[in-house]
C-alpha atoms as a PDB file:
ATOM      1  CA  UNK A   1     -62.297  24.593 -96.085  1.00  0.00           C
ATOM      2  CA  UNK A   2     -62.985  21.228 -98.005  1.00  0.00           C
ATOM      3  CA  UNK A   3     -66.611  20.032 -97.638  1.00  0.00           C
ATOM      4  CA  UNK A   4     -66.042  17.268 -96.018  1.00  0.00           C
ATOM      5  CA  UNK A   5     -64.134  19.188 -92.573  1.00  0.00           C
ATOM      6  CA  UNK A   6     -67.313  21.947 -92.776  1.00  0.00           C
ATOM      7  CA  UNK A   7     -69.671  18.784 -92.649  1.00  0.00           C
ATOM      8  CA  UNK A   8     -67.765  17.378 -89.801  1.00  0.00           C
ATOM      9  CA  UNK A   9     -67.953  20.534 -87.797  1.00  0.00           C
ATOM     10  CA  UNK A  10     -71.642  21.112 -87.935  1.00  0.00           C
ATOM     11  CA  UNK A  11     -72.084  17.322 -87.116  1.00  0.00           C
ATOM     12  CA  UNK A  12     -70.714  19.029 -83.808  1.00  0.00           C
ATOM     13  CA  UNK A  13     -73.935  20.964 -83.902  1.00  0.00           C
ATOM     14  CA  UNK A  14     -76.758  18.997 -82.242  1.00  0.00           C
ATOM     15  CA  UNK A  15     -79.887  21.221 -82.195  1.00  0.00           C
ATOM     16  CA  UNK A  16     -81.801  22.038 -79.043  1.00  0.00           C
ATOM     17  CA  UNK A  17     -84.952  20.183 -78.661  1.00  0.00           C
ATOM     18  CA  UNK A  18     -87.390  21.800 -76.257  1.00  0.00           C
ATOM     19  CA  UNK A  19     -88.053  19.227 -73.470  1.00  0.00           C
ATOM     20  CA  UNK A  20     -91.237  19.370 -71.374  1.00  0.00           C
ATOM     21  CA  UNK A  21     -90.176  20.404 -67.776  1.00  0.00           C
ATOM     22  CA  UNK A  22     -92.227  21.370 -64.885  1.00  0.00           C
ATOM     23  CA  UNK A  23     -90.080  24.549 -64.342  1.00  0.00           C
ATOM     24  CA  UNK A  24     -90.347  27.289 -66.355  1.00  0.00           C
ATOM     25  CA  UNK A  25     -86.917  28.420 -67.779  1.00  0.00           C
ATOM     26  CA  UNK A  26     -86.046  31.486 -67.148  1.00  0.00           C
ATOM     27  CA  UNK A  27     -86.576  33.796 -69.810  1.00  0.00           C
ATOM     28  CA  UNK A  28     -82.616  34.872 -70.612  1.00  0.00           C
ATOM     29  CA  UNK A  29     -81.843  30.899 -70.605  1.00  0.00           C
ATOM     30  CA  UNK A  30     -85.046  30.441 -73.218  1.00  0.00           C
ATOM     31  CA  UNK A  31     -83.627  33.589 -75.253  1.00  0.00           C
ATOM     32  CA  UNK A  32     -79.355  32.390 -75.014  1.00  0.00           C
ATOM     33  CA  UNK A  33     -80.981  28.836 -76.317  1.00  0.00           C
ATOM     34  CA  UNK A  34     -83.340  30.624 -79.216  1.00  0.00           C
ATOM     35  CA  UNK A  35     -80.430  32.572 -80.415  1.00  0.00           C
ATOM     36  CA  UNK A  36     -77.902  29.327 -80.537  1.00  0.00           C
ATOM     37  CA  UNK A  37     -80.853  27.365 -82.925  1.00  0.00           C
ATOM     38  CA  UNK A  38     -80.452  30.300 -85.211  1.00  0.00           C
ATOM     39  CA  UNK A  39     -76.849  30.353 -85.014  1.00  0.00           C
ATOM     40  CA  UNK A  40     -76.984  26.654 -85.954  1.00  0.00           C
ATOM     41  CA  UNK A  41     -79.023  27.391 -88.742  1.00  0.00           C
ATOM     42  CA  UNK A  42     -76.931  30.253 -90.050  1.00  0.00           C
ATOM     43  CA  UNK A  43     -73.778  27.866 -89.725  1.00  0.00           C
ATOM     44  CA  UNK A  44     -75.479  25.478 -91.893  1.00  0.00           C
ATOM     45  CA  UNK A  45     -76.847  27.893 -94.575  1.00  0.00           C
ATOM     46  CA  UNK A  46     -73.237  29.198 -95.217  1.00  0.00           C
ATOM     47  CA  UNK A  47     -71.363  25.598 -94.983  1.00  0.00           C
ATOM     48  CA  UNK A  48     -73.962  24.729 -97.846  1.00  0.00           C
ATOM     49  CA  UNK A  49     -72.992  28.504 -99.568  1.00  0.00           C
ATOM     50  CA  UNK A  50     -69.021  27.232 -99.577  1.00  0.00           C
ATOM     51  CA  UNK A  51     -69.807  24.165-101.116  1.00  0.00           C
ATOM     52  CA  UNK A  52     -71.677  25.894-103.334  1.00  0.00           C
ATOM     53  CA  UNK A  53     -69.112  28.588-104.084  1.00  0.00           C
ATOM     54  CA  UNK A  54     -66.094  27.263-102.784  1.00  0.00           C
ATOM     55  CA  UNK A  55     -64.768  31.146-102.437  1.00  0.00           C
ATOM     56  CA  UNK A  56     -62.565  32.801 -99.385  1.00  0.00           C
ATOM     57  CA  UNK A  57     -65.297  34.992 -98.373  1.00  0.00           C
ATOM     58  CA  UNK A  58     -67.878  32.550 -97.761  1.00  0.00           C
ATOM     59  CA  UNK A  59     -65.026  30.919 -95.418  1.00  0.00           C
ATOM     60  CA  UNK A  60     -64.227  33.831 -93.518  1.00  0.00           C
ATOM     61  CA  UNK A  61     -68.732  33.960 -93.124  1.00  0.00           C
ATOM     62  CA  UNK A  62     -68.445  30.783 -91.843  1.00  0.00           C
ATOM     63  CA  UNK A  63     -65.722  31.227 -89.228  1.00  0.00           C
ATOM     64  CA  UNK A  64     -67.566  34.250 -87.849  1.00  0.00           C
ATOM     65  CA  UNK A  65     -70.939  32.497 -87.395  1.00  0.00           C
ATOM     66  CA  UNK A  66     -68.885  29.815 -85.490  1.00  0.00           C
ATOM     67  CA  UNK A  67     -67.096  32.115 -83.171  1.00  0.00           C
ATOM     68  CA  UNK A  68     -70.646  34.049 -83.078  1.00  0.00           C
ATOM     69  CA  UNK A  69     -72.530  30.507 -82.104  1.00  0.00           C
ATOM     70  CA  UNK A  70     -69.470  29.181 -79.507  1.00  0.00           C
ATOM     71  CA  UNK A  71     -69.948  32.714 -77.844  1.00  0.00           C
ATOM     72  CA  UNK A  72     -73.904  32.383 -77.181  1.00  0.00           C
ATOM     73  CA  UNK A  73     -72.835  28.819 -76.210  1.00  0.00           C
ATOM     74  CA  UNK A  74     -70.322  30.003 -73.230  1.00  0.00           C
ATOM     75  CA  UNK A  75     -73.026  32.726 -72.462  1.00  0.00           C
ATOM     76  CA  UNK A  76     -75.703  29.989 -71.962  1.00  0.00           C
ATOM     77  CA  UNK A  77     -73.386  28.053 -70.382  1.00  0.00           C
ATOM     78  CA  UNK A  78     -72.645  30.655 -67.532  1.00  0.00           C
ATOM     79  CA  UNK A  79     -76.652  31.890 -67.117  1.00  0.00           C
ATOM     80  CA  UNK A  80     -77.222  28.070 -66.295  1.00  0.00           C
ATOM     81  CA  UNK A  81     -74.019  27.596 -63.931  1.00  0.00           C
ATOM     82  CA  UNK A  82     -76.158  29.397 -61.030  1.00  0.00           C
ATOM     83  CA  UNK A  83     -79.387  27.505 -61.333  1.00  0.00           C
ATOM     84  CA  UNK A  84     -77.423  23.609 -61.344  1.00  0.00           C
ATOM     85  CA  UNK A  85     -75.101  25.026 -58.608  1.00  0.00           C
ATOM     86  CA  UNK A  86     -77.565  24.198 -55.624  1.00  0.00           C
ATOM     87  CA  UNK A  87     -78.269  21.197 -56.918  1.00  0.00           C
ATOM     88  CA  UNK A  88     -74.552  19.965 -57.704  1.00  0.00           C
ATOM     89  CA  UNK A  89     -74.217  20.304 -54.492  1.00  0.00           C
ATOM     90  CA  UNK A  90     -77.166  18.417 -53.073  1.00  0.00           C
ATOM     91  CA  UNK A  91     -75.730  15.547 -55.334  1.00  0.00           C
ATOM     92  CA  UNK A  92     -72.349  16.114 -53.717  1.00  0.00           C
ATOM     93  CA  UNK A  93     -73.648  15.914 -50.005  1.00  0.00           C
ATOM     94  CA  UNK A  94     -75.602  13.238 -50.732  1.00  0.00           C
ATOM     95  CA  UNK A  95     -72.365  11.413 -52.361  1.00  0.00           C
ATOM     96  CA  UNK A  96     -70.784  12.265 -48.836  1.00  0.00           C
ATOM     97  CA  UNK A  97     -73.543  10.805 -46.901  1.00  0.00           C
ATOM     98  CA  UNK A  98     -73.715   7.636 -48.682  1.00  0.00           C
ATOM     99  CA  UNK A  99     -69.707   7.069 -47.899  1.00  0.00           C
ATOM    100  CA  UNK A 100     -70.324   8.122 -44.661  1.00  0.00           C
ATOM    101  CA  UNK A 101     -72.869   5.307 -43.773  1.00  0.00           C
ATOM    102  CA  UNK A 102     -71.151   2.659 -45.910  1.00  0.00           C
ATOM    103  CA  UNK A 103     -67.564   3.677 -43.884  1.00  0.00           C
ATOM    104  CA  UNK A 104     -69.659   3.439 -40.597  1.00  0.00           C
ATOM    105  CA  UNK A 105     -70.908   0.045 -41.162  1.00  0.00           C
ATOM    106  CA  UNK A 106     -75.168   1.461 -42.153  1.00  0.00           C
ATOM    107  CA  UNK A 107     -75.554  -0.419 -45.059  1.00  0.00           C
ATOM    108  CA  UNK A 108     -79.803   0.513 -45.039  1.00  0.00           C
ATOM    109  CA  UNK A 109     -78.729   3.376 -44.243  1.00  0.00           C
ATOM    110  CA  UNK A 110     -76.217   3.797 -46.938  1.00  0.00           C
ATOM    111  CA  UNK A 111     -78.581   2.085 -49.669  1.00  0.00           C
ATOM    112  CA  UNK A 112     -80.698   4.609 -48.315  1.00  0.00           C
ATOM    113  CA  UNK A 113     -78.563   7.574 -49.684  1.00  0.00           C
ATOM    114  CA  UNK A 114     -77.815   5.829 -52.452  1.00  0.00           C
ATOM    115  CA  UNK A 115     -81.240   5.818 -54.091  1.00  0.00           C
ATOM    116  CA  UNK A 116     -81.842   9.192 -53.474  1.00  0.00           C
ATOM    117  CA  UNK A 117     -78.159  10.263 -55.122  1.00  0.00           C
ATOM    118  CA  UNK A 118     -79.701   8.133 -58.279  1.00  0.00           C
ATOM    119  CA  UNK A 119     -83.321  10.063 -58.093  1.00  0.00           C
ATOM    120  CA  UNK A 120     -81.376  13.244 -57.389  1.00  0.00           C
ATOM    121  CA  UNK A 121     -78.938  12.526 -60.434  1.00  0.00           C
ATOM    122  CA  UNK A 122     -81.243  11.871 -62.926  1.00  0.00           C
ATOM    123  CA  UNK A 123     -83.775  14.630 -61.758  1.00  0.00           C
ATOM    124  CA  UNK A 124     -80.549  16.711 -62.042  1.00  0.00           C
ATOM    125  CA  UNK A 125     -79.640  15.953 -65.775  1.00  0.00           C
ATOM    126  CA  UNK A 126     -82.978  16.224 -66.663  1.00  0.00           C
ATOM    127  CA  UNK A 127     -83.045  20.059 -65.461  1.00  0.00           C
ATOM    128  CA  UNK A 128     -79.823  20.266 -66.789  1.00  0.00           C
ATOM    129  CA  UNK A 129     -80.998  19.348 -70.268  1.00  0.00           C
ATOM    130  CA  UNK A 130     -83.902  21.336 -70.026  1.00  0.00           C
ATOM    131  CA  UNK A 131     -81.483  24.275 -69.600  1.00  0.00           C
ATOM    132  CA  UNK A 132     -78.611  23.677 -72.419  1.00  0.00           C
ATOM    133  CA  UNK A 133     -79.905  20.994 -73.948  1.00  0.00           C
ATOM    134  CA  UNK A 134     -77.154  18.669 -75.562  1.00  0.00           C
ATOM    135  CA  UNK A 135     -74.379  20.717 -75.224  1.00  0.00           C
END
């Protein structure tokens, strides 16, 4: 791998920031997210040994932390599928609602609906951050 395509890939890599949330995560999501920061900093402590070394080995390191690292990412992606579920589809009922009205001539109503889908939404990618972060 030239330098340049490893540097690309871990610009892929945006670490998790902890955000302040007034749920607590649950402790396998906190542990799936602690293990993908390391895994991010393993990827870029061998990138930096290749360009350093520029040998096969340190390439076939580097491949295996990636697959390591996208594997915790699926895994965290799958422990936080159940928790958004409920309210994907609180956002999606509301969505319905909000035609509804607007189709049946309620425009307060509708407007109604409307700024609760926004509150909802943005209360909803805020959890969802909270849970895998940027990715």
């Amino acid at each position: 791998m030239r330098t340049v395509e490893i540097y690309s890939a871990l610009l892929l890599i945006a670490p998790l920031t902890a955000t302040a949330q007034d749920q607590t995560l649950p402790a396998n999501i906190v542990t799936l997210r602690a293990r993908i920061v390391a895994d991010a900093a393993n990827l870029r402590t061998v990138a930096k040994q290749i360009t350093d070394t520029q040998n096969a080995s340190s390439e076939k390191t580097y491949v295996d932390a990636r697959l390591k690292y996208d594997a915790d990412l699926n895994q965290l992606h799958a422990a936080a599928q159940p928790l958004l579920a409920a309210r994907e589809a609180n956002l999606r009922l509301l969505l319905a609602q909000t035609e509804a009205a607007t189709i049946a001539g309620d425009t307060q109503q509708a407007a109604s609906f409307k700024t609760q889908y926004r509150q909802q939404k943005s209360s909803y990618k805020s959890y969802r951050q909270s849970l895998v972060g940027n990715f």
